[in-house]
C-alpha atoms as a PDB file:
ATOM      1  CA  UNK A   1    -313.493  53.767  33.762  1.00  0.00           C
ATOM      2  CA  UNK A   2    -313.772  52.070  30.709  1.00  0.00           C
ATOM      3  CA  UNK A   3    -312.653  53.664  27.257  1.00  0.00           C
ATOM      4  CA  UNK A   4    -316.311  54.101  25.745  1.00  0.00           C
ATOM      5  CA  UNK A   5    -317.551  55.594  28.818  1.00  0.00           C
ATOM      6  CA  UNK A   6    -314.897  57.999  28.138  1.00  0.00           C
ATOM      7  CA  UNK A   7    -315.600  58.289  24.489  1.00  0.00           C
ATOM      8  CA  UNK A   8    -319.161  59.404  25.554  1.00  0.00           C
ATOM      9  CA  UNK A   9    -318.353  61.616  27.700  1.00  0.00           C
ATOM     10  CA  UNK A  10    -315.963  63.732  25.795  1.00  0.00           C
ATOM     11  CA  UNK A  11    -318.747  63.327  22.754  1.00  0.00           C
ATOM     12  CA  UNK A  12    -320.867  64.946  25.009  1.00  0.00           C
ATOM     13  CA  UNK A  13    -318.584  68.120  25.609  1.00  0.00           C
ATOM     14  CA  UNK A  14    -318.039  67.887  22.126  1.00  0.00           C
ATOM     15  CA  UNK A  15    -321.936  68.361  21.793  1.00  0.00           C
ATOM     16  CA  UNK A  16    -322.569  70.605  24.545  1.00  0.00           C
ATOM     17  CA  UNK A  17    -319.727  73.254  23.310  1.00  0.00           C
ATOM     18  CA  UNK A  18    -320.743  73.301  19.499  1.00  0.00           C
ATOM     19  CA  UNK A  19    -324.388  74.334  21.133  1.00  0.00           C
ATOM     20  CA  UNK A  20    -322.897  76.961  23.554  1.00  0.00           C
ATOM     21  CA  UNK A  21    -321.049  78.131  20.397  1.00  0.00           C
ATOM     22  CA  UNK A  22    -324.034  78.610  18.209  1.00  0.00           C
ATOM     23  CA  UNK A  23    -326.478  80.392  20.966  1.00  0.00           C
ATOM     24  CA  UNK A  24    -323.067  82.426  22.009  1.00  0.00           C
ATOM     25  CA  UNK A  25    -322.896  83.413  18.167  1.00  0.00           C
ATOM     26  CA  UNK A  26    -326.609  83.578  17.127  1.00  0.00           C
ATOM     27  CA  UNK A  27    -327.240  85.902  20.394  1.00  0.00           C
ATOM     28  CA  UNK A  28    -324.328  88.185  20.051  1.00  0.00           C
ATOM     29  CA  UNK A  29    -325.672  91.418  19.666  1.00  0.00           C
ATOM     30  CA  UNK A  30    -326.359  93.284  15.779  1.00  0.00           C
ATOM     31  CA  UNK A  31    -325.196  96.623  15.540  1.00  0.00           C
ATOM     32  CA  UNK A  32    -325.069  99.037  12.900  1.00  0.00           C
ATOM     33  CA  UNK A  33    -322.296 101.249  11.752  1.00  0.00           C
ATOM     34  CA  UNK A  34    -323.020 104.253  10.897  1.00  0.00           C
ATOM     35  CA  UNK A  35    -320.570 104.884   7.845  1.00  0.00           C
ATOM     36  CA  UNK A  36    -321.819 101.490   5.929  1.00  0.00           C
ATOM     37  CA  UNK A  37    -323.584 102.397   2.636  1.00  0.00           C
ATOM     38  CA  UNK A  38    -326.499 100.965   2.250  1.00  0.00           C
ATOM     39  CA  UNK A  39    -326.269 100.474  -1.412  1.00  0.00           C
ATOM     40  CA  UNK A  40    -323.532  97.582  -0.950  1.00  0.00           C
ATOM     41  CA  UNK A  41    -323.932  96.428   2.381  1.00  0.00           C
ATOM     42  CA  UNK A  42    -327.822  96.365   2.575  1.00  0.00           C
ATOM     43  CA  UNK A  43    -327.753  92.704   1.203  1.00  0.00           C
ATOM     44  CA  UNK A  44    -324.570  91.482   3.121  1.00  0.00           C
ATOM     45  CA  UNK A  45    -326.750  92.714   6.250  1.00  0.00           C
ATOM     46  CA  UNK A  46    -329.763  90.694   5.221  1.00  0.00           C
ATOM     47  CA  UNK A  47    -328.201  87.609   4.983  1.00  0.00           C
ATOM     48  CA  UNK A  48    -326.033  88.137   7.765  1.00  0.00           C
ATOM     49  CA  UNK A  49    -329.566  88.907  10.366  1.00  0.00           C
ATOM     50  CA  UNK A  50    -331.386  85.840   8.653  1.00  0.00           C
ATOM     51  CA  UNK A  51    -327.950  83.539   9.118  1.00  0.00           C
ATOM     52  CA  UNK A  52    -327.916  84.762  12.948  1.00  0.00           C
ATOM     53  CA  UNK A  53    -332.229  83.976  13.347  1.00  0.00           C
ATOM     54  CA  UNK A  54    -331.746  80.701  11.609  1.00  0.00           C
ATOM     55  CA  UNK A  55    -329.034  80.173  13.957  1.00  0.00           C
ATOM     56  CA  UNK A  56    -330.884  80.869  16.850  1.00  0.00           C
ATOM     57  CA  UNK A  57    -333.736  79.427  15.586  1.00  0.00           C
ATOM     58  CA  UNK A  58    -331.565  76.052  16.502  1.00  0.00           C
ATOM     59  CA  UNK A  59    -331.141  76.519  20.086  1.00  0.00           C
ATOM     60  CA  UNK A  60    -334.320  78.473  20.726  1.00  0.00           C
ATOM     61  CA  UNK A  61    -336.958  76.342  18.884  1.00  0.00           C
ATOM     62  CA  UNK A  62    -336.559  72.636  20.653  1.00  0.00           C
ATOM     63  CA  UNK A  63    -336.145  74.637  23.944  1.00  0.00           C
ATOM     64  CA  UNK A  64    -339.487  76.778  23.614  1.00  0.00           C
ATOM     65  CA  UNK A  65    -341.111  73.341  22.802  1.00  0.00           C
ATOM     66  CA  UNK A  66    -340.220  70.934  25.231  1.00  0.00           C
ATOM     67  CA  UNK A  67    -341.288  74.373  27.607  1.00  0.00           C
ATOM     68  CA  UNK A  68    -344.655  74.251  26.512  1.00  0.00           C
ATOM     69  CA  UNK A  69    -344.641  70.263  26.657  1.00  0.00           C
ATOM     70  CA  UNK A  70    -343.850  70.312  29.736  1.00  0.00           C
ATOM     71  CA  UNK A  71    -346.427  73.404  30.667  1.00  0.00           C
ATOM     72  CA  UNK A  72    -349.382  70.725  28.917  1.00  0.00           C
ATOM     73  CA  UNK A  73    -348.574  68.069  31.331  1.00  0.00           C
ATOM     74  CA  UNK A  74    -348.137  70.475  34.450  1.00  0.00           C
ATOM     75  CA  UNK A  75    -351.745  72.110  33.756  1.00  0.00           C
ATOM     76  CA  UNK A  76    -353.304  68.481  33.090  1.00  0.00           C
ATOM     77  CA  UNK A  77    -351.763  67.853  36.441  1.00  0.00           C
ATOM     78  CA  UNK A  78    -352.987  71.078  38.106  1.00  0.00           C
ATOM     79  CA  UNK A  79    -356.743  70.369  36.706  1.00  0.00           C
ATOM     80  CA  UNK A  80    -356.225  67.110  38.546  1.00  0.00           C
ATOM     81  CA  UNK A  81    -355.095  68.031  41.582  1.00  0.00           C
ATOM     82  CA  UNK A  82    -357.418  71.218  41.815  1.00  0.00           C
ATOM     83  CA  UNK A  83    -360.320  69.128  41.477  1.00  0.00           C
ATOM     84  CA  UNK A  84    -361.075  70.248  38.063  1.00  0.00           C
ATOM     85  CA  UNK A  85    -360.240  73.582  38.624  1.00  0.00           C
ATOM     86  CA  UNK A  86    -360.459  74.828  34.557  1.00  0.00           C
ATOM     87  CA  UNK A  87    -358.912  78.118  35.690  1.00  0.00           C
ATOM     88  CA  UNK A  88    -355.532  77.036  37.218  1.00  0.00           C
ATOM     89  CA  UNK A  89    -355.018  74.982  34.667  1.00  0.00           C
ATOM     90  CA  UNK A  90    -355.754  77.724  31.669  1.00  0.00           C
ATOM     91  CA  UNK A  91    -353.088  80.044  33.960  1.00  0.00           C
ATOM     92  CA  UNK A  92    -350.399  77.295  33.506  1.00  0.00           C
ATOM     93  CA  UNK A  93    -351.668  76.482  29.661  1.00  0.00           C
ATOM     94  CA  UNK A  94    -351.313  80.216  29.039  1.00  0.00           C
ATOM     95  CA  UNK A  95    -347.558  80.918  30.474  1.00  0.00           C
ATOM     96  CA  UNK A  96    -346.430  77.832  29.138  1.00  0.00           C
ATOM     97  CA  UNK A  97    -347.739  77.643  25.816  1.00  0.00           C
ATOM     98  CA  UNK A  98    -348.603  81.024  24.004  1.00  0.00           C
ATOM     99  CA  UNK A  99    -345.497  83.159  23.416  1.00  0.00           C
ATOM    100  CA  UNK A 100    -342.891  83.028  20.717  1.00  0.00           C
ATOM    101  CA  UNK A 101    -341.816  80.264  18.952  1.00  0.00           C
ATOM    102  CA  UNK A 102    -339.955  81.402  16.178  1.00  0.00           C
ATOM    103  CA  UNK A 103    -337.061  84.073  16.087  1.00  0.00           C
ATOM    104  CA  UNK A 104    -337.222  86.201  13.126  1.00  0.00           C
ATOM    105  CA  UNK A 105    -334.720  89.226  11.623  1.00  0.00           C
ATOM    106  CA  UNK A 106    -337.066  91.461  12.666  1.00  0.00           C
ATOM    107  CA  UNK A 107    -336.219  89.929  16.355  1.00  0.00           C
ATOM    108  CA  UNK A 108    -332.833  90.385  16.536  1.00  0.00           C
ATOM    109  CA  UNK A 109    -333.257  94.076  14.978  1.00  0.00           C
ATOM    110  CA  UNK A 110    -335.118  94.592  18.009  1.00  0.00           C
ATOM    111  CA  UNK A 111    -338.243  95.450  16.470  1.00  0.00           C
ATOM    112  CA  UNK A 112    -340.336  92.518  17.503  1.00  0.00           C
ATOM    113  CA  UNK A 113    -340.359  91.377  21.575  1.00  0.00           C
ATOM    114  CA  UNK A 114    -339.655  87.872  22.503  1.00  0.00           C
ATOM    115  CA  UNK A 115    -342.094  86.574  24.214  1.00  0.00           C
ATOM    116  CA  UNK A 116    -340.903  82.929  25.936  1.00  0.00           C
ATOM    117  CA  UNK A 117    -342.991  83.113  28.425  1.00  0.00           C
ATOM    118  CA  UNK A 118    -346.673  83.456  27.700  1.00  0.00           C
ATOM    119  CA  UNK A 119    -348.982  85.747  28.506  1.00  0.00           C
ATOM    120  CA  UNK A 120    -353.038  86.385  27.972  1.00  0.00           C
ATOM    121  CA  UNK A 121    -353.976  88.656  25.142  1.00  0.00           C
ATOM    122  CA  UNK A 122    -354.775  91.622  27.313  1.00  0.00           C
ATOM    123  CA  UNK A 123    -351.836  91.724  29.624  1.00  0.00           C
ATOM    124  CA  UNK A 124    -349.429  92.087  26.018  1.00  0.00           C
ATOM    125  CA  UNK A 125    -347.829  95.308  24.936  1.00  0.00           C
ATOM    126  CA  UNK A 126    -349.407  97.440  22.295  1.00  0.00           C
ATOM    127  CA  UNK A 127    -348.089  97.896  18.774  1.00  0.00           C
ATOM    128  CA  UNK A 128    -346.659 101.164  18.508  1.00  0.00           C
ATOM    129  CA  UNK A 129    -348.711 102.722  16.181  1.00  0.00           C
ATOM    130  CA  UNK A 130    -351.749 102.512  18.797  1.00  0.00           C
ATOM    131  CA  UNK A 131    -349.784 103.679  21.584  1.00  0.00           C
ATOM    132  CA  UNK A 132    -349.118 106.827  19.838  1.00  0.00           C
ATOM    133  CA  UNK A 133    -352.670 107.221  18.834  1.00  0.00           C
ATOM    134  CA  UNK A 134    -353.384 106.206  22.354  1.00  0.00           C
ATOM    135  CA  UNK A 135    -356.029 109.467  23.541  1.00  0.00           C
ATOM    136  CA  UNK A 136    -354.685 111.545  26.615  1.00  0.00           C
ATOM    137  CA  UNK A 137    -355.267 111.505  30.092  1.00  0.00           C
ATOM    138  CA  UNK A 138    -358.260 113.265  32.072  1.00  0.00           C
ATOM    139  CA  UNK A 139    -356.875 116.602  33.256  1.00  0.00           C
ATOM    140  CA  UNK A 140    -357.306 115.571  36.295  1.00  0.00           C
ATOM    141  CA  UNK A 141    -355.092 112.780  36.440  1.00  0.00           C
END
């Protein structure tokens, strides 16, 4: 084996750990003490949630992309293949490239759902605030 080869290689480690290093830090989970004052931690917090999402935001981003890349030329291939089936290929369109693309503080507070896999409008969750307002069930259910 030649010595550039080898350089490459080992470069390539090098690469591949400073990655694992970031998503390992930038996915570790947040919690909150319960003895912190607000008053002179709120800030340190802050900065500390929007290091970690720009952080993950690294790792995440470039991988939900080339996803729905790829998901574009799968469902051009499926709309081939099925004969111009428009509905297979919407199904792959839909999985691969709705969903979330971006994580945010509110994210990793576990307040907003990551969504990396797509889904269709009606088959997402409800915000909160509509579930609870959500009418009741037919007594006789």
């Amino acid at each position: 084996m030649d010595n550039f080869a080898f350089n490459r290689r080992v470069n390539a480690r090098r690469v591949f750990c400073v990655w694992l290093g970031a998503a390992c830090l930038a996915l570790a989970p947040l919690s909150a003490s319960a003895n912190d004052d607000p008053s002179t931690l709120g800030s340190a917090k802050e900065a500390g949630i929007g290091s970690a999402a720009a952080v993950s935001n690294l790792v995440y981003g470039p991988v939900k992309v080339a996803w729905a890349t790829c998901g574009i030329v799968i469902a051009g291939l499926a709309w081939a293949f099925s004969g111009g089936d428009g509905e297979v290929a919407s199904t792959v369109l839909t999985r691969a490239v709705r969903g979330t693309y971006v994580i945010t503080p509110d994210t990793l507070k576990g307040q907003r759902e990551v969504e990396f896999v797509g889904r269709s409008p009606q088959y997402r969750s409800a915000p909160p605030a509509q579930v609870a307002s959500a009418p009741d069930a037919p007594d006789g259910w």
